[in-house]
C-alpha atoms as a PDB file:
ATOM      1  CA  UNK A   1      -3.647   8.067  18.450  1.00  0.00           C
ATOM      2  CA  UNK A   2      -2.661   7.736  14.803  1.00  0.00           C
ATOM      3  CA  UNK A   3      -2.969   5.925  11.575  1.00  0.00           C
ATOM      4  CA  UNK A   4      -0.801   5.232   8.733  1.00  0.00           C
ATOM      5  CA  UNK A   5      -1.385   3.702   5.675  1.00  0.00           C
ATOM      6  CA  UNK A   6      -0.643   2.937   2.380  1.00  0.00           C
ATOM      7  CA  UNK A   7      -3.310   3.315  -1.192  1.00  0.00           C
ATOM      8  CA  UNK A   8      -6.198   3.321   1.601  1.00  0.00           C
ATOM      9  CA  UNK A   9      -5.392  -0.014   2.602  1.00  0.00           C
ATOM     10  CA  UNK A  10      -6.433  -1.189   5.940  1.00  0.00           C
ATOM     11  CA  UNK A  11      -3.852  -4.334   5.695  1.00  0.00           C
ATOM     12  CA  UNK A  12      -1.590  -1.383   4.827  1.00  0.00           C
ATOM     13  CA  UNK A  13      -2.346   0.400   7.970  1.00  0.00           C
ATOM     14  CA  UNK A  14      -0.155   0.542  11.102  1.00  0.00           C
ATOM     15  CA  UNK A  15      -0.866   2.267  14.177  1.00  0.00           C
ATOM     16  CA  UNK A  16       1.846   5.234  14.312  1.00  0.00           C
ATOM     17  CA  UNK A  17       1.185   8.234  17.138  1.00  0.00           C
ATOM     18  CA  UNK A  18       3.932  10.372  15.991  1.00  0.00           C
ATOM     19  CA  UNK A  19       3.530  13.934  15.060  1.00  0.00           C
ATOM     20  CA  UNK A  20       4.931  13.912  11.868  1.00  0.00           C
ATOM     21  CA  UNK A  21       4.676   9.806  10.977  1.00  0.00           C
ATOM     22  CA  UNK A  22       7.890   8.467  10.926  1.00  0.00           C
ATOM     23  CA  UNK A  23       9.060  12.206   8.777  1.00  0.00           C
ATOM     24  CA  UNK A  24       6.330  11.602   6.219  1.00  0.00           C
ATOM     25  CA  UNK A  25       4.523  15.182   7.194  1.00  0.00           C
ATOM     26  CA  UNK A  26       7.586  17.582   5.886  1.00  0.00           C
ATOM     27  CA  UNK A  27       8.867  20.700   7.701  1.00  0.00           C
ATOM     28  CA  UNK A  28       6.558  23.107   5.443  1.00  0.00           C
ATOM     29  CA  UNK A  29       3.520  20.879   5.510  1.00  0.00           C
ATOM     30  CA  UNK A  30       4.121  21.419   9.660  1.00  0.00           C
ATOM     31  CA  UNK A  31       4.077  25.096   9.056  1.00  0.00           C
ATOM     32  CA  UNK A  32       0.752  25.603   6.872  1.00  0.00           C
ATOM     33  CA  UNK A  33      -1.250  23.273   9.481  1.00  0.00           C
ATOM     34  CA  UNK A  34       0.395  25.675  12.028  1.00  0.00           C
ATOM     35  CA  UNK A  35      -0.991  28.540   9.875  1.00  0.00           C
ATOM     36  CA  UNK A  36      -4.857  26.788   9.666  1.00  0.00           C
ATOM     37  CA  UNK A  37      -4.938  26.212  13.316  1.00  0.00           C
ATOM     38  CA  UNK A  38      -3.958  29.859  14.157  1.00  0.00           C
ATOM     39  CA  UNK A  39      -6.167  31.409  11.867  1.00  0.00           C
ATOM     40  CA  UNK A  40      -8.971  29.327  11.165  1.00  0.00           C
ATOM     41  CA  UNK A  41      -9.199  27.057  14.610  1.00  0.00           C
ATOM     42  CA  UNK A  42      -7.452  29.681  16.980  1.00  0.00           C
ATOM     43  CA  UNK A  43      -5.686  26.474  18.540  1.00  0.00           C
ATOM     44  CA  UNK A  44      -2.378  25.053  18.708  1.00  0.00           C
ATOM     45  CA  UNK A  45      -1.639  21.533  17.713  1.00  0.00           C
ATOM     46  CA  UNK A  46      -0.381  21.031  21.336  1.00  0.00           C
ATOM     47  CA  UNK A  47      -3.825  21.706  22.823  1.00  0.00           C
ATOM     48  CA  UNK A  48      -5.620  19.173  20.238  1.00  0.00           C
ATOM     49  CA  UNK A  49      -3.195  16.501  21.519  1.00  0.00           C
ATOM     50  CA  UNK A  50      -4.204  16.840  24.727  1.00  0.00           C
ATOM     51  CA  UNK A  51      -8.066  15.931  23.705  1.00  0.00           C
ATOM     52  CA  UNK A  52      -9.337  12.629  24.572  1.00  0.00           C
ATOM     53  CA  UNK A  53     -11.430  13.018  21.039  1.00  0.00           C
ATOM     54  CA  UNK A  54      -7.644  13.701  19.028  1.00  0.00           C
ATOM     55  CA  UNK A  55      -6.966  11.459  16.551  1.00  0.00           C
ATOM     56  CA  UNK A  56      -4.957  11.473  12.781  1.00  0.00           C
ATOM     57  CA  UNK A  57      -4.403   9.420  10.379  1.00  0.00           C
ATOM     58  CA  UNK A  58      -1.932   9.715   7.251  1.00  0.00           C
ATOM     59  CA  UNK A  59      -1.791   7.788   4.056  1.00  0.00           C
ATOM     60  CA  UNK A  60      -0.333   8.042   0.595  1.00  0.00           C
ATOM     61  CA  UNK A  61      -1.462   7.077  -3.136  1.00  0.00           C
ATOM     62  CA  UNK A  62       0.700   6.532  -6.083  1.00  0.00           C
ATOM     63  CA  UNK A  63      -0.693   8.808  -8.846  1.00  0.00           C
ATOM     64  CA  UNK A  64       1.119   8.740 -11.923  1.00  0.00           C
ATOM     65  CA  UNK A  65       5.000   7.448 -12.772  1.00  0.00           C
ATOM     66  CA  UNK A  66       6.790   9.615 -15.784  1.00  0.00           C
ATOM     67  CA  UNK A  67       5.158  12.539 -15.092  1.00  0.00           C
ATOM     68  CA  UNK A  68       5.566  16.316 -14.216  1.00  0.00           C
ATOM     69  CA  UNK A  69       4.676  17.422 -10.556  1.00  0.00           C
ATOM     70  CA  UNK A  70       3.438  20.928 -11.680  1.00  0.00           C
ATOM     71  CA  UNK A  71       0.714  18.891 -14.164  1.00  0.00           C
ATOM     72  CA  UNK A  72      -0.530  16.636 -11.307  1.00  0.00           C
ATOM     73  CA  UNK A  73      -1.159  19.994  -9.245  1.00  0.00           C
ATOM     74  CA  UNK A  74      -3.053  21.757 -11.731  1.00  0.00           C
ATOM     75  CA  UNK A  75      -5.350  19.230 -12.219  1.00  0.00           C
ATOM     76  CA  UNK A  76      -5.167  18.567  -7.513  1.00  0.00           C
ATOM     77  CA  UNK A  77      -6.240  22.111  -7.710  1.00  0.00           C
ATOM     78  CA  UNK A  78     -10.051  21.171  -9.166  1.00  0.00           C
ATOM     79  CA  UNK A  79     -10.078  18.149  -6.690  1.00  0.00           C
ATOM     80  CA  UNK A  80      -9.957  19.507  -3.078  1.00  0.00           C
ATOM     81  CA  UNK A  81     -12.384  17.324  -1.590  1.00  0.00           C
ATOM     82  CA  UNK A  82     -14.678  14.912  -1.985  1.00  0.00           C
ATOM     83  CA  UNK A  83     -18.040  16.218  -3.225  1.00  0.00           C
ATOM     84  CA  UNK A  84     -21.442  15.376  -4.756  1.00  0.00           C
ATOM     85  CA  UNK A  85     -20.449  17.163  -7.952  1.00  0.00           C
ATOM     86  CA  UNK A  86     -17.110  15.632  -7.831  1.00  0.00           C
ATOM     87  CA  UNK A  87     -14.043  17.766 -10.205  1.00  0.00           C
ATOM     88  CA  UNK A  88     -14.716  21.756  -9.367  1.00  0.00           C
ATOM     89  CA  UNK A  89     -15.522  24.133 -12.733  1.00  0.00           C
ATOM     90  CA  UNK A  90     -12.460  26.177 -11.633  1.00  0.00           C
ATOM     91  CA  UNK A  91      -9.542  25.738  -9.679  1.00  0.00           C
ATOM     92  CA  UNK A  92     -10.142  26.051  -5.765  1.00  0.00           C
ATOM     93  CA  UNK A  93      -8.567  28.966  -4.636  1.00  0.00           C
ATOM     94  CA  UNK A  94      -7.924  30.025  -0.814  1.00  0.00           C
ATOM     95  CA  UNK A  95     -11.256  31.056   1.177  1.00  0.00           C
ATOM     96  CA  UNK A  96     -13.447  28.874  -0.963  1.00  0.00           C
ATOM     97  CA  UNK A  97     -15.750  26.857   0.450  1.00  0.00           C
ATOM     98  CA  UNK A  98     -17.310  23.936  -0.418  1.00  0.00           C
ATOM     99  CA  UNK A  99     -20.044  21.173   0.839  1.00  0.00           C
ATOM    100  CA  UNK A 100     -18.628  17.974   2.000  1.00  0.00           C
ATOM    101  CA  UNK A 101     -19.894  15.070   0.985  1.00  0.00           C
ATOM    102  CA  UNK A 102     -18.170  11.601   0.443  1.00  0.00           C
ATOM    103  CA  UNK A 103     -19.413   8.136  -0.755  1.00  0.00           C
ATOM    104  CA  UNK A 104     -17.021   5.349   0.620  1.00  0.00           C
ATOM    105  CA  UNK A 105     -17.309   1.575  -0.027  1.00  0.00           C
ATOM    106  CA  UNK A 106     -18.883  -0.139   2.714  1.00  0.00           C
ATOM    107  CA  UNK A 107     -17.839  -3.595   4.107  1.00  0.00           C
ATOM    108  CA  UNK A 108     -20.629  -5.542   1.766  1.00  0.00           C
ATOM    109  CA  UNK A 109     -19.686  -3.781  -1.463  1.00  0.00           C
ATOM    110  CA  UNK A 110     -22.050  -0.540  -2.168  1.00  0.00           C
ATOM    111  CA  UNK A 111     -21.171   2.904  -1.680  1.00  0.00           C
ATOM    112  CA  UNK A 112     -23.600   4.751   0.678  1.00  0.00           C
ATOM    113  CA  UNK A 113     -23.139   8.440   0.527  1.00  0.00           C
ATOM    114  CA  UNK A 114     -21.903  10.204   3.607  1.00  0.00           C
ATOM    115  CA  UNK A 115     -22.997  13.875   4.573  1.00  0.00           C
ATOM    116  CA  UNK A 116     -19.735  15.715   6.049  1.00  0.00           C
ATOM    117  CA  UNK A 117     -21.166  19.801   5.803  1.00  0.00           C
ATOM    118  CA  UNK A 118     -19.107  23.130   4.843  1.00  0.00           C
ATOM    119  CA  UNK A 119     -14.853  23.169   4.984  1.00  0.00           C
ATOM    120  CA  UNK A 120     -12.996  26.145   4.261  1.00  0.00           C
ATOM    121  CA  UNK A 121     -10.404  25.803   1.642  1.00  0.00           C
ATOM    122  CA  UNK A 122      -6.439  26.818   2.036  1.00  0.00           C
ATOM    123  CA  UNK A 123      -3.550  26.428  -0.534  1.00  0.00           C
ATOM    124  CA  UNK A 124       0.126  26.680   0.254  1.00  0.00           C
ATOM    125  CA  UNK A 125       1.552  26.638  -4.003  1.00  0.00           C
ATOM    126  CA  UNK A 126       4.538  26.432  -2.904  1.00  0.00           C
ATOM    127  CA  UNK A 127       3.890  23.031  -1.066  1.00  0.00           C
ATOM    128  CA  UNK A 128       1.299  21.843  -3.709  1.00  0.00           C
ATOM    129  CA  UNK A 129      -0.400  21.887  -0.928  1.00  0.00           C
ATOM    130  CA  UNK A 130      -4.668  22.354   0.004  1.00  0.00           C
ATOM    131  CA  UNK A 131      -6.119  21.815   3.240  1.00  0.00           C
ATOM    132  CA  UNK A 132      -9.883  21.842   4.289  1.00  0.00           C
ATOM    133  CA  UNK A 133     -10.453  22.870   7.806  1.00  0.00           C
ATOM    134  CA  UNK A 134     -14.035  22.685   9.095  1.00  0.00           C
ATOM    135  CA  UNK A 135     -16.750  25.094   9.658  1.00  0.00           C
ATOM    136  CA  UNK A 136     -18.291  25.033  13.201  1.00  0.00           C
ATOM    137  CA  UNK A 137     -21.850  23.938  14.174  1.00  0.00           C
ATOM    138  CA  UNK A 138     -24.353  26.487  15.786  1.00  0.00           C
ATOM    139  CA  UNK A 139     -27.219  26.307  16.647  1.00  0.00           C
ATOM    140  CA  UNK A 140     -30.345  28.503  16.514  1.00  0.00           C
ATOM    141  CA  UNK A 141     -31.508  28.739  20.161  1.00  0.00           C
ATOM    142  CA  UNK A 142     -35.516  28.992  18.342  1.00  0.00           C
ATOM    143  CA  UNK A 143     -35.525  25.912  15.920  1.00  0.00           C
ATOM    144  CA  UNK A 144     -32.650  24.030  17.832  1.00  0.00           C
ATOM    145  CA  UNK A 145     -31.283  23.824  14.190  1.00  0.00           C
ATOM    146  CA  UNK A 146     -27.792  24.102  12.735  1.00  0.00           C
ATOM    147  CA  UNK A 147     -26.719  27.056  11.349  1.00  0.00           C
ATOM    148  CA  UNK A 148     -23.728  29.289  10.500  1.00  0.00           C
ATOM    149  CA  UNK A 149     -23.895  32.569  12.377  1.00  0.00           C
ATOM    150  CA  UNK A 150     -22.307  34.431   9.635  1.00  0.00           C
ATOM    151  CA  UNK A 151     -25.715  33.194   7.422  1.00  0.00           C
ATOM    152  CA  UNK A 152     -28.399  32.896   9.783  1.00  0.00           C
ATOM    153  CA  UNK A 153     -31.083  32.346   7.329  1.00  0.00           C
ATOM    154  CA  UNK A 154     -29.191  28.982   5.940  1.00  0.00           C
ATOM    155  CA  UNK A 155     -30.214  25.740   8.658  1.00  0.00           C
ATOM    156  CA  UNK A 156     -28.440  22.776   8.709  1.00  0.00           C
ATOM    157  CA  UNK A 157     -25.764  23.887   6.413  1.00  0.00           C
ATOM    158  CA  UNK A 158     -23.665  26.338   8.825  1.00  0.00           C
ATOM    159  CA  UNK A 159     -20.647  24.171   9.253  1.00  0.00           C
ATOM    160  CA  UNK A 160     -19.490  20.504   9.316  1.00  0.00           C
ATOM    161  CA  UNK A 161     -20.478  17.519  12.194  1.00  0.00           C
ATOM    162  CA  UNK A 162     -17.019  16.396  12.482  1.00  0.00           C
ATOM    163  CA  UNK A 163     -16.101  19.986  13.495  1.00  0.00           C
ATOM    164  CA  UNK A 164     -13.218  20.822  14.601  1.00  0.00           C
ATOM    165  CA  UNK A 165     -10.693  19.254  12.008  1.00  0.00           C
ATOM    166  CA  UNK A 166      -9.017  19.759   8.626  1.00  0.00           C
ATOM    167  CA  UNK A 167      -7.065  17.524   6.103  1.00  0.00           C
ATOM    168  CA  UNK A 168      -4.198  18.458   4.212  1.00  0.00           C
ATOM    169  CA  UNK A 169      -3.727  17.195   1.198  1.00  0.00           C
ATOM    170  CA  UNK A 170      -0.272  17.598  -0.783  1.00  0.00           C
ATOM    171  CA  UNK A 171       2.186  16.214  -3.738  1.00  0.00           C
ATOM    172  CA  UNK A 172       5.293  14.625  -3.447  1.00  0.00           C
ATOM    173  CA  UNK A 173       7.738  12.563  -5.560  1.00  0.00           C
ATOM    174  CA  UNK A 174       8.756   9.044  -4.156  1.00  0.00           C
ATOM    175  CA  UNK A 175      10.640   6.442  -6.746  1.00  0.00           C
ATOM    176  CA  UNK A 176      10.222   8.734  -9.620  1.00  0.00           C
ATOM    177  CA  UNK A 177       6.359   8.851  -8.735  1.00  0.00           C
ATOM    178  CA  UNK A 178       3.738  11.695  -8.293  1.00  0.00           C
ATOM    179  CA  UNK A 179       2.161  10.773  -4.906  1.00  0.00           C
ATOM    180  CA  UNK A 180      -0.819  12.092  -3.227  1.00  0.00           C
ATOM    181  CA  UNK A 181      -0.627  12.562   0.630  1.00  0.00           C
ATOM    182  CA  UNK A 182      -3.450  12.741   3.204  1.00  0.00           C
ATOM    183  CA  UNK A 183      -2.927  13.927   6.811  1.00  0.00           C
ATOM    184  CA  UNK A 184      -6.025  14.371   8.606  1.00  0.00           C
ATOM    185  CA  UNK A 185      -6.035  15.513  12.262  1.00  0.00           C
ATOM    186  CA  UNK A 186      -9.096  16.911  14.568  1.00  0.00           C
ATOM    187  CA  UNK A 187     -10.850  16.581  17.882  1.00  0.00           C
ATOM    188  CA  UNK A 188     -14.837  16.375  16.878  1.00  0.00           C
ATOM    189  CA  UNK A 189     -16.950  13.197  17.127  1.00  0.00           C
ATOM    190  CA  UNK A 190     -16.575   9.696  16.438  1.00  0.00           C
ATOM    191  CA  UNK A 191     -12.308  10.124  16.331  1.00  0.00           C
ATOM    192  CA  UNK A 192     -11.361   6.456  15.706  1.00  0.00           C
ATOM    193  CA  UNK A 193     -14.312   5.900  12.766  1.00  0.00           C
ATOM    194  CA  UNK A 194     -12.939   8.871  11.199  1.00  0.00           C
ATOM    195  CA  UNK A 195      -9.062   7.588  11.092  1.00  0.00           C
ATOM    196  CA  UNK A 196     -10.467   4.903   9.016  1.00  0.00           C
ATOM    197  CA  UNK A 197     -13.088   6.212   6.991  1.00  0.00           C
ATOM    198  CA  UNK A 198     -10.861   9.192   6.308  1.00  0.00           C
ATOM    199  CA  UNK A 199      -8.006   7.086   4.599  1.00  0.00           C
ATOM    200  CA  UNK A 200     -10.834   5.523   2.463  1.00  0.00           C
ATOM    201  CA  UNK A 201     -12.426   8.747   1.626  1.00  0.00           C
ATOM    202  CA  UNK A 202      -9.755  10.398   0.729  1.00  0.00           C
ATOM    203  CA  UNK A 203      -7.644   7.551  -1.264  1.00  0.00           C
ATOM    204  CA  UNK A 204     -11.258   7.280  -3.455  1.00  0.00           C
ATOM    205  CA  UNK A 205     -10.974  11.135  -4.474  1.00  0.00           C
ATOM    206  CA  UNK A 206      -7.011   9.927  -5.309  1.00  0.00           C
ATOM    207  CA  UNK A 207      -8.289   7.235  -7.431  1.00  0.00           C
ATOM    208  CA  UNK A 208     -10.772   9.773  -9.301  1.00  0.00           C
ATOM    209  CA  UNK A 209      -7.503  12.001  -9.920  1.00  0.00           C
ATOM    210  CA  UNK A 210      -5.090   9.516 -11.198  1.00  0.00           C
ATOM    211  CA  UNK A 211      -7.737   8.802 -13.479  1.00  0.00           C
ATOM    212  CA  UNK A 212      -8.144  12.375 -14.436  1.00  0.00           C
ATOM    213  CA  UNK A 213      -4.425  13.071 -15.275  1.00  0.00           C
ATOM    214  CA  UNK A 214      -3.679   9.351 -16.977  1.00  0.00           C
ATOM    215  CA  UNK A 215      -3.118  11.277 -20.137  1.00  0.00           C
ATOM    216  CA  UNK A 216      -0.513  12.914 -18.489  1.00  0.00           C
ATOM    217  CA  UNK A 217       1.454   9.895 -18.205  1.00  0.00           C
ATOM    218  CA  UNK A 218       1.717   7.021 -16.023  1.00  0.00           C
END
């Protein structure tokens, strides 16, 4: 199952199942999810297609017309994902991590905020690319609380619920445009609520960029 879509619009949307939809995921964007599923998920994306929980989705958001590519990614670099605090104090750098949490529109108008839980970061510079893969669940057989093994002492704060998944996150040029593109695949709960939430997540932290590097140009 897939998704594809356009500035996070659902009339924008059409349902697309291919790997790469329709050649919009590039060669080296196939090679650093490659590189997150091997390290991070020890899993192939053969094996997640064969989950009845699979799912992706894929969109893209104009960001700025004019303007240099290497501007928009230093300023991408401070807005991995979406999170309380919103824009990062420094630039995210590879083995980060960072507390998910998003606050999308809802169908009657206000925003209700959204709880994801811990990612781990990745950057491919060479792309302009980030990704942010999840951080398992566990639980502590005494409390029946969540926790991360590697911090034992920190409940409900271990990993993320939509574990396992990532979304990568990279810049392109299209029509003499700086475009932001989204490609989120995984196999955790609630698979065809996230293909849709996950565009509008994810086009809303666009939105907070473009306004971040209008000074740049338009």
């Amino acid at each position: 199952m897939g998704k594809s879509c356009v500035e996070g619009a659902a009339t924008l949307c059409i349902q697309d199942n291919t790997r790469d939809f329709g050649g919009a995921v590039r060669t080296d964007i196939r090679h650093f999810e490659d590189r997150i599923l091997r390290t991070h998920f020890k899993a192939t994306l053969e094996a997640w297609e064969d989950s009845p929980n699979y799912h992706s989705y894929y969109n893209w958001s104009a960001i700025c017309s004019n303007c240099s590519i290497d501007l928009v990614w230093q300023e991408y670099l401070y807005w991995p994902a979406p999170t309380r605090l919103g824009r990062r104090d420094q630039p995210v750098m590879e083995g980060n991590r960072s507390w998910i949490q998003a606050f999308p529109e809802t169908a009657h108008g206000p925003r209700v905020p959204i709880p994801g839980g811990w990612a781990t970061h990745y950057v491919d510079a060479k792309s302009k690319a980030l990704a942010n893969a999840t951080d398992p669940l566990r639980v502590d057989p005494a409390t029946f609380k969540y926790y991360n093994p590697q911090h034992p002492a920190v409940v409900f704060s271990g990993g993320h619920v939509l574990h396992p998944g990532y979304i990568v996150r990279w810049l392109s040029v299209l029509a003499g445009s700086v475009i932001s593109n989204t490609l989120g695949r995984g196999i955790g709960f609630f698979p065809r609520n996230n293909e849709v939430l996950g565009v509008r997540i994810f086009h809303d932290l666009d939105l907070r960029i473009k306004s971040s590097v209008t000074p740049v140009g338009r």
